[in-house]
PDB file of N, CA and C in Angstrom:
ATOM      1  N   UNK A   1      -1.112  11.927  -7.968  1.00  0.00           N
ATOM      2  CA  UNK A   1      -1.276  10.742  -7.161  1.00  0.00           C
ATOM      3  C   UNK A   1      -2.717  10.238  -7.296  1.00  0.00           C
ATOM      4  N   UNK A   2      -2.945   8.707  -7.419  1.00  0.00           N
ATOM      5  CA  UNK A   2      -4.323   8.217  -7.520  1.00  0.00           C
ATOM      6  C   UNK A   2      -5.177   8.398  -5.762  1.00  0.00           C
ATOM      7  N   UNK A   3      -6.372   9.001  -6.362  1.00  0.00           N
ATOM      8  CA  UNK A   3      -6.757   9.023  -5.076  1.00  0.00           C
ATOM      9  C   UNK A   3      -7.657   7.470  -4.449  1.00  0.00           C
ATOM     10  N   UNK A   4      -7.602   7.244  -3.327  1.00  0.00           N
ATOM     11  CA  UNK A   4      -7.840   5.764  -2.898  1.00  0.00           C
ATOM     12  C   UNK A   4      -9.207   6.114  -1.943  1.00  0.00           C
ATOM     13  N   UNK A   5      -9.737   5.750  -1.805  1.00  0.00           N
ATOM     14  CA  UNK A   5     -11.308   5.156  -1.168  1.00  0.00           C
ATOM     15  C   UNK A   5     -10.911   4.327  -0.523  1.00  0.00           C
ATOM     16  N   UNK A   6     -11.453   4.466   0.928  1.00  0.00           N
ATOM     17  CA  UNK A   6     -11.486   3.365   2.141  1.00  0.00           C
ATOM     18  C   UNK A   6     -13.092   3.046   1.929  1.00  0.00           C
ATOM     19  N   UNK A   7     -13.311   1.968   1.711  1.00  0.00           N
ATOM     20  CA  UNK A   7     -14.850   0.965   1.468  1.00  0.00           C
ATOM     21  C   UNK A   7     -15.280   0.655   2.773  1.00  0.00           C
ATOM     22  N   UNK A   8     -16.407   0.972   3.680  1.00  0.00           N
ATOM     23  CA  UNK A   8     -16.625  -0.062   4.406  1.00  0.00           C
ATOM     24  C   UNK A   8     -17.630  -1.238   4.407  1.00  0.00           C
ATOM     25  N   UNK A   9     -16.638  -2.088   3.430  1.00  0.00           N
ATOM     26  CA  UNK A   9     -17.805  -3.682   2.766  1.00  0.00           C
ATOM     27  C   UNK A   9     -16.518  -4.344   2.355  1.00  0.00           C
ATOM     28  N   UNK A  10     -16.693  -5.759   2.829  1.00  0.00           N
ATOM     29  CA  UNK A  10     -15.988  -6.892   2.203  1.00  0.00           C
ATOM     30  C   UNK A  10     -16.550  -7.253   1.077  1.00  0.00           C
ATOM     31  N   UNK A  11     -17.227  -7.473   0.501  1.00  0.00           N
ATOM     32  CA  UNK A  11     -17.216  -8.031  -1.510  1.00  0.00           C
ATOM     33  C   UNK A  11     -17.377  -6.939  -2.049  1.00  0.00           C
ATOM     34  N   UNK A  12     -16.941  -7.394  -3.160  1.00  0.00           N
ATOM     35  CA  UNK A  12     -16.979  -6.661  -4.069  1.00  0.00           C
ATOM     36  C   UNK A  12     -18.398  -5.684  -4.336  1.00  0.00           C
ATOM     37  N   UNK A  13     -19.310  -6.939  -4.333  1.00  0.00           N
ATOM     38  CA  UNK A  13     -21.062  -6.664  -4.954  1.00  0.00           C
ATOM     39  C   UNK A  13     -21.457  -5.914  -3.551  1.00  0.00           C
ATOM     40  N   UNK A  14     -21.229  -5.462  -2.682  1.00  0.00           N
ATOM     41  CA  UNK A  14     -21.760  -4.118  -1.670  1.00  0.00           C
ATOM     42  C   UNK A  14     -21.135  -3.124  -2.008  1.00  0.00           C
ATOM     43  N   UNK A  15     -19.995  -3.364  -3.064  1.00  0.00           N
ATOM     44  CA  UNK A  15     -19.324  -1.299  -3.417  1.00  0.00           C
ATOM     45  C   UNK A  15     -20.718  -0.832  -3.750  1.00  0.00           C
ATOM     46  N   UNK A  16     -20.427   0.305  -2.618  1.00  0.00           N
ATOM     47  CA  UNK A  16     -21.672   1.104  -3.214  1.00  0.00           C
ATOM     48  C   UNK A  16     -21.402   2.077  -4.517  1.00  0.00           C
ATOM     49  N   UNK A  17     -22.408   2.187  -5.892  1.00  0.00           N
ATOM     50  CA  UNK A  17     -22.860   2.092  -7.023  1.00  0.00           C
ATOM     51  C   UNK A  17     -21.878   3.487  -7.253  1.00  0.00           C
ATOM     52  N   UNK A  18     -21.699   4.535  -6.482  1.00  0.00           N
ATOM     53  CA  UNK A  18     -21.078   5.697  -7.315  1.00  0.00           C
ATOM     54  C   UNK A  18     -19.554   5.219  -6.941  1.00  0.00           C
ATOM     55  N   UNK A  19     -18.913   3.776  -6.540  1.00  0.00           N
ATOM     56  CA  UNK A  19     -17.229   3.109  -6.562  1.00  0.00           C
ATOM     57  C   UNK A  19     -17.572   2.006  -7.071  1.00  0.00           C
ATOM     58  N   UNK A  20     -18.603   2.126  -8.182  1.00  0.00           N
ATOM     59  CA  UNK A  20     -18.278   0.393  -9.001  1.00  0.00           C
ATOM     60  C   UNK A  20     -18.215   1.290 -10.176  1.00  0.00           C
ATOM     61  N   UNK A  21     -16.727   1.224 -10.370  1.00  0.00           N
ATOM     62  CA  UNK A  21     -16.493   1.662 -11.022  1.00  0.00           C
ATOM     63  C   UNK A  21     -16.320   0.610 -13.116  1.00  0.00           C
ATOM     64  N   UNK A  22     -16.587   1.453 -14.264  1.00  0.00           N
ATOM     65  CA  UNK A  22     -16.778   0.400 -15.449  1.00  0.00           C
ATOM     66  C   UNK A  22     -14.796  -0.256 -15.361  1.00  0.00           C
ATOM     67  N   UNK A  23     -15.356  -1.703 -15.560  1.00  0.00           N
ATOM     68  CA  UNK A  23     -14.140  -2.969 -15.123  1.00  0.00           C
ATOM     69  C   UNK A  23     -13.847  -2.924 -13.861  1.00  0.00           C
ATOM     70  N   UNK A  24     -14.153  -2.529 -13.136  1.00  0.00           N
ATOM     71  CA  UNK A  24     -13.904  -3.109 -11.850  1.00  0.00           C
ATOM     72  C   UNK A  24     -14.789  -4.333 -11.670  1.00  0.00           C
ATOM     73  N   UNK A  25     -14.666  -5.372 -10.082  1.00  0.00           N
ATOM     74  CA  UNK A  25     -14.344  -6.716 -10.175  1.00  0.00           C
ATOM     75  C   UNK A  25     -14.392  -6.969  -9.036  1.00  0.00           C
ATOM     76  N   UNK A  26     -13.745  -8.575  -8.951  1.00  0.00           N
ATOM     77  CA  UNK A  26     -12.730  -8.874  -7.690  1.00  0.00           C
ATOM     78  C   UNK A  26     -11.741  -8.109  -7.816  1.00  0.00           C
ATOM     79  N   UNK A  27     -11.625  -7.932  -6.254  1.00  0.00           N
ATOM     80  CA  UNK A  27     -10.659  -7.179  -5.854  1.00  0.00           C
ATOM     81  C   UNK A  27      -9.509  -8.031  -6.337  1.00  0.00           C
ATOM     82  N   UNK A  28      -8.235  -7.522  -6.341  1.00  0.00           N
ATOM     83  CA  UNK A  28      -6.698  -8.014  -6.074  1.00  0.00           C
ATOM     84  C   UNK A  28      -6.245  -8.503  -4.623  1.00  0.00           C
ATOM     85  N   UNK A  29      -6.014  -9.645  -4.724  1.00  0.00           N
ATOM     86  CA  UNK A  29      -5.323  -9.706  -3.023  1.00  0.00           C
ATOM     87  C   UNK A  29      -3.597  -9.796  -3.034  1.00  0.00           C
ATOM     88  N   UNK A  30      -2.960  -9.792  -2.052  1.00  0.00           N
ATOM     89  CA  UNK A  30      -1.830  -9.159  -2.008  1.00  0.00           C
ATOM     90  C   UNK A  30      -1.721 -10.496  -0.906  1.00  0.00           C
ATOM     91  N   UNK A  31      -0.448 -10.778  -0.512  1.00  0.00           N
ATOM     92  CA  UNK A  31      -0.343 -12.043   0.037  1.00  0.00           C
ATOM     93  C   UNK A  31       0.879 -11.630   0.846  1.00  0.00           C
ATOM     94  N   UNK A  32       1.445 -12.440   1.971  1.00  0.00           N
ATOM     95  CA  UNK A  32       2.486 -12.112   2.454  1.00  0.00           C
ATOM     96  C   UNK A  32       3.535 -11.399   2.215  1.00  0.00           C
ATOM     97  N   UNK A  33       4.014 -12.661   0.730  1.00  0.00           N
ATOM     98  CA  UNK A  33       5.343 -12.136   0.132  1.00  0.00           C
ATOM     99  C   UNK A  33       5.196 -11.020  -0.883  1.00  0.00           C
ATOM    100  N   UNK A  34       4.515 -10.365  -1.190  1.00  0.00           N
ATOM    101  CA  UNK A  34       3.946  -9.034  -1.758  1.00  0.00           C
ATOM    102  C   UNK A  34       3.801  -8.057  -0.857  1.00  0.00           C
ATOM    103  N   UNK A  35       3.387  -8.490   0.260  1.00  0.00           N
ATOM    104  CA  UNK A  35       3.672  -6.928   1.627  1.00  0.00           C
ATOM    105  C   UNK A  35       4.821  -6.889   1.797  1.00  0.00           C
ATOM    106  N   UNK A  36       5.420  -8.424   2.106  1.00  0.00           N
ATOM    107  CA  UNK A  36       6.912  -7.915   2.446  1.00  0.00           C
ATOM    108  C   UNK A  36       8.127  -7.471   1.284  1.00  0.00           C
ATOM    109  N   UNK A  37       7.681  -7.672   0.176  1.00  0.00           N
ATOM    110  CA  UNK A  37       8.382  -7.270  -0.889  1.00  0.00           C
ATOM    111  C   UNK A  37       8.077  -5.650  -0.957  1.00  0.00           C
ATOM    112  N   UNK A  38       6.963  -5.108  -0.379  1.00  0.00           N
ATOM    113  CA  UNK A  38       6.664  -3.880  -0.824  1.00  0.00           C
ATOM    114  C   UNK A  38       7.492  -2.823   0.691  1.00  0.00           C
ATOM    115  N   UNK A  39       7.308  -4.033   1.565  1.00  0.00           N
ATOM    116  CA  UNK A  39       7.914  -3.294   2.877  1.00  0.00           C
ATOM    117  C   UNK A  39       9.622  -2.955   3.528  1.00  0.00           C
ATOM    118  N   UNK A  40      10.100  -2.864   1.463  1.00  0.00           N
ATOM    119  CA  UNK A  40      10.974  -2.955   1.586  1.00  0.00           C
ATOM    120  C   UNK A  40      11.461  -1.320   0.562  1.00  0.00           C
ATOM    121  N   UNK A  41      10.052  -0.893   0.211  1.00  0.00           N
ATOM    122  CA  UNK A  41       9.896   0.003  -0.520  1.00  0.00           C
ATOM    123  C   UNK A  41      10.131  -0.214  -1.923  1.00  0.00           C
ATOM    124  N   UNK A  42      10.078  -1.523  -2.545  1.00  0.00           N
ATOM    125  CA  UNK A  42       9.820  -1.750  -3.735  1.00  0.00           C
ATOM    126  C   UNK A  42       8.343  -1.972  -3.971  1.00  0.00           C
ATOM    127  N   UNK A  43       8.259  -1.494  -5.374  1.00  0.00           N
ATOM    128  CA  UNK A  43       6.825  -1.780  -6.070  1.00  0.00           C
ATOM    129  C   UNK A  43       6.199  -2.753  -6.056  1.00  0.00           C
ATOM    130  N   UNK A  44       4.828  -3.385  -6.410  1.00  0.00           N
ATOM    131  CA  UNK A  44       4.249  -4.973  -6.880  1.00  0.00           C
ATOM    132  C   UNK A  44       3.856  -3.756  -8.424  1.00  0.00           C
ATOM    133  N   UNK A  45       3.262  -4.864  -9.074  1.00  0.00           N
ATOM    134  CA  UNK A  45       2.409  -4.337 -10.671  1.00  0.00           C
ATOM    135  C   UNK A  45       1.264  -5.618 -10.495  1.00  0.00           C
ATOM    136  N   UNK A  46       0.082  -5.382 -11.277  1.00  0.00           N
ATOM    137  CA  UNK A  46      -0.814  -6.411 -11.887  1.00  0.00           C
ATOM    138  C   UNK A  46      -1.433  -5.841 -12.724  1.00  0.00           C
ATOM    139  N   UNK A  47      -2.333  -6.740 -13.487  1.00  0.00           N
ATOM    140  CA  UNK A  47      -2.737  -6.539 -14.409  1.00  0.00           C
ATOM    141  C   UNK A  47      -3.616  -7.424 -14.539  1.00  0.00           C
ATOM    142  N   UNK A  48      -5.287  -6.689 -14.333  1.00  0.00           N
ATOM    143  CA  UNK A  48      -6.447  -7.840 -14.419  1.00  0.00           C
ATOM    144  C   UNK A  48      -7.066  -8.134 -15.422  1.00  0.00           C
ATOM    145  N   UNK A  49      -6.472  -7.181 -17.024  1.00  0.00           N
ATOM    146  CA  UNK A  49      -7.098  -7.414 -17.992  1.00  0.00           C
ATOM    147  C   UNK A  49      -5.622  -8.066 -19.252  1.00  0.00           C
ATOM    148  N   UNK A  50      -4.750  -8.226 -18.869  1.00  0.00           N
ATOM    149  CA  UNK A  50      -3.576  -7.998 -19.669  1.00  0.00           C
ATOM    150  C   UNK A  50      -3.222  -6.971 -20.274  1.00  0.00           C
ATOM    151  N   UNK A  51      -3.752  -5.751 -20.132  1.00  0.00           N
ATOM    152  CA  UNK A  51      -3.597  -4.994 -21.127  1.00  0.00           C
ATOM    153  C   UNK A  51      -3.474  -3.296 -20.245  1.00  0.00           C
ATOM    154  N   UNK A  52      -3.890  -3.305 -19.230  1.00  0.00           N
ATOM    155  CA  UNK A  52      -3.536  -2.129 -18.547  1.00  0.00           C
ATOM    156  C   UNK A  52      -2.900  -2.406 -17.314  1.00  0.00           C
ATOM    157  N   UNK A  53      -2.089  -1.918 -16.550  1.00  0.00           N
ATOM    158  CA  UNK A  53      -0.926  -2.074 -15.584  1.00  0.00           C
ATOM    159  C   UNK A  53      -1.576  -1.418 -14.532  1.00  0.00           C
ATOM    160  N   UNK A  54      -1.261  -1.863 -13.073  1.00  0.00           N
ATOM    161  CA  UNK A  54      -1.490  -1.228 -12.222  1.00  0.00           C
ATOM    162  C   UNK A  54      -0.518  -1.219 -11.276  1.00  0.00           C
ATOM    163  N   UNK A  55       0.356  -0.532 -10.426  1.00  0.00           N
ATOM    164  CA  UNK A  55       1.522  -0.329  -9.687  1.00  0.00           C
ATOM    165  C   UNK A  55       1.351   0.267  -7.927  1.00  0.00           C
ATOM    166  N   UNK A  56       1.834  -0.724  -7.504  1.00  0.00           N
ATOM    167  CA  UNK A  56       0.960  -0.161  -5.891  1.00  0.00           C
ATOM    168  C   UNK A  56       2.581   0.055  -4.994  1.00  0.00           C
ATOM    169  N   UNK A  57       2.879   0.782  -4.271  1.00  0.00           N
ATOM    170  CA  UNK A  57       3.380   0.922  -3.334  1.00  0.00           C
ATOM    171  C   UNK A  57       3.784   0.776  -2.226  1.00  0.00           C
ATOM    172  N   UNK A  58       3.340   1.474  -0.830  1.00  0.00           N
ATOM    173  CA  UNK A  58       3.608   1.386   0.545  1.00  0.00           C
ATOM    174  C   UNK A  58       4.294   2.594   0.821  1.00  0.00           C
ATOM    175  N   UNK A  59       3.623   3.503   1.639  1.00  0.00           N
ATOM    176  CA  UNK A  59       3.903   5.106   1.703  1.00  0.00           C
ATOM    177  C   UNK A  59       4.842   4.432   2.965  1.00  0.00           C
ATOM    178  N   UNK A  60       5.748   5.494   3.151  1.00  0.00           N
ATOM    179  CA  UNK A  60       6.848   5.362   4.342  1.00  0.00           C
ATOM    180  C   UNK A  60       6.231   5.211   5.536  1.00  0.00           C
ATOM    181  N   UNK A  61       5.860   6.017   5.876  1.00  0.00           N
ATOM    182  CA  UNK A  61       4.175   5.662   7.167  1.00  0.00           C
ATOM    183  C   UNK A  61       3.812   4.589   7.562  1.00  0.00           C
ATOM    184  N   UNK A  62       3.475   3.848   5.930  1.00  0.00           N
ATOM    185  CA  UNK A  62       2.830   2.690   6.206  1.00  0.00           C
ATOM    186  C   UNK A  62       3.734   1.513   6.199  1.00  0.00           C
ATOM    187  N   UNK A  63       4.943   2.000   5.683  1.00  0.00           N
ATOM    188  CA  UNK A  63       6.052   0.420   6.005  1.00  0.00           C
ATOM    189  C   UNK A  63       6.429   0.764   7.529  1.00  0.00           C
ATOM    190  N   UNK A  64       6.619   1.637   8.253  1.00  0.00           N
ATOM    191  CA  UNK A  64       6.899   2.332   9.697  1.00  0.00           C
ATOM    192  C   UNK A  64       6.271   1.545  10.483  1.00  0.00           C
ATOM    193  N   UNK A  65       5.112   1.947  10.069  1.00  0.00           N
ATOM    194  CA  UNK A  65       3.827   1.146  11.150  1.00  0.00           C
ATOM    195  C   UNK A  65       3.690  -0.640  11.065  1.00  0.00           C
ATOM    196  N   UNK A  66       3.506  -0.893   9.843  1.00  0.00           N
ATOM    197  CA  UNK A  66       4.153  -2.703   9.989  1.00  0.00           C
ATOM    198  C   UNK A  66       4.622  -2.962  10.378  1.00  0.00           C
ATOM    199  N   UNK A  67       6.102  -2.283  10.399  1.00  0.00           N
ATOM    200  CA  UNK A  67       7.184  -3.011  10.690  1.00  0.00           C
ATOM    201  C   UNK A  67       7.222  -2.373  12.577  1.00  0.00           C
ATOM    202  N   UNK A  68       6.753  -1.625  12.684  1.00  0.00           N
ATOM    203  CA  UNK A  68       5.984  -1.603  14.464  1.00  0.00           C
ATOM    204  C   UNK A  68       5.352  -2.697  15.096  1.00  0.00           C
ATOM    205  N   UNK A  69       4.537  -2.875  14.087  1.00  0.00           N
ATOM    206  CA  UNK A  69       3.244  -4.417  14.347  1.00  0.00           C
ATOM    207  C   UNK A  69       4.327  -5.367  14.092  1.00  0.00           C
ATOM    208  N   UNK A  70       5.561  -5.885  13.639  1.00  0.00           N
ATOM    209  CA  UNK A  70       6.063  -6.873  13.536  1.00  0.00           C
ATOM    210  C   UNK A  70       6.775  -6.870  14.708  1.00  0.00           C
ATOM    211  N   UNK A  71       7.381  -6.183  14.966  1.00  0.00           N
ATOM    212  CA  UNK A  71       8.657  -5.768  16.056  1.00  0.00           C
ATOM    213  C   UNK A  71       7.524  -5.829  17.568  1.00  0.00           C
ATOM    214  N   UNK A  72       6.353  -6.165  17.571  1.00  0.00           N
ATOM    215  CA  UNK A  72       5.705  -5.401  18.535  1.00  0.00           C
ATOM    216  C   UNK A  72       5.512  -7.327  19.046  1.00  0.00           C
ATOM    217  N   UNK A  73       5.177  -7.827  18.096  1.00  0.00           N
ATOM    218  CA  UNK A  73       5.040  -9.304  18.320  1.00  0.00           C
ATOM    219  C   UNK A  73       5.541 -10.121  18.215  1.00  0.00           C
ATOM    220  N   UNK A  74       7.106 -10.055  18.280  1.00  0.00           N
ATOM    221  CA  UNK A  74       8.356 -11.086  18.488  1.00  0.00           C
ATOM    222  C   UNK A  74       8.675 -10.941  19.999  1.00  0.00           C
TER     223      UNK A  74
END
């Protein structure tokens, strides 16, 4: 499993120097219909160079808890 880093900085240019990692960037943003496509336990993919793939998820936990925060505010 890839291990993930919680940042605490909004841009990019404050990752601090040992998580700027070589090609890293702007971040990826993820938009409504990409959470809710994922909160369905299907995949998204991108690809910021054309040439290498990246595949993101949504651990069960974390579709649980959304869909808490959704149900919590209807």
């Amino acid at each position: 499993m890839t291990e993930v880093t919680r940042l605490n900085c909004k841009r990019w240019e404050d990752v601090p120097e040992e998580y700027n990692l070589w090609g890293s960037g702007e971040p990826t943003e993820l938009n409504a219909g990409d959470l809710k496509h994922m909160m369905t336990g299907k995949l998204v993919t991108f690809s910021d160079d054309g040439e290498y793939g990246h595949h993101i998820k949504l651990s069960q936990d974390a579709i649980k808890w959304l869909k808490e925060l959704t149900y919590e505010n209807n």
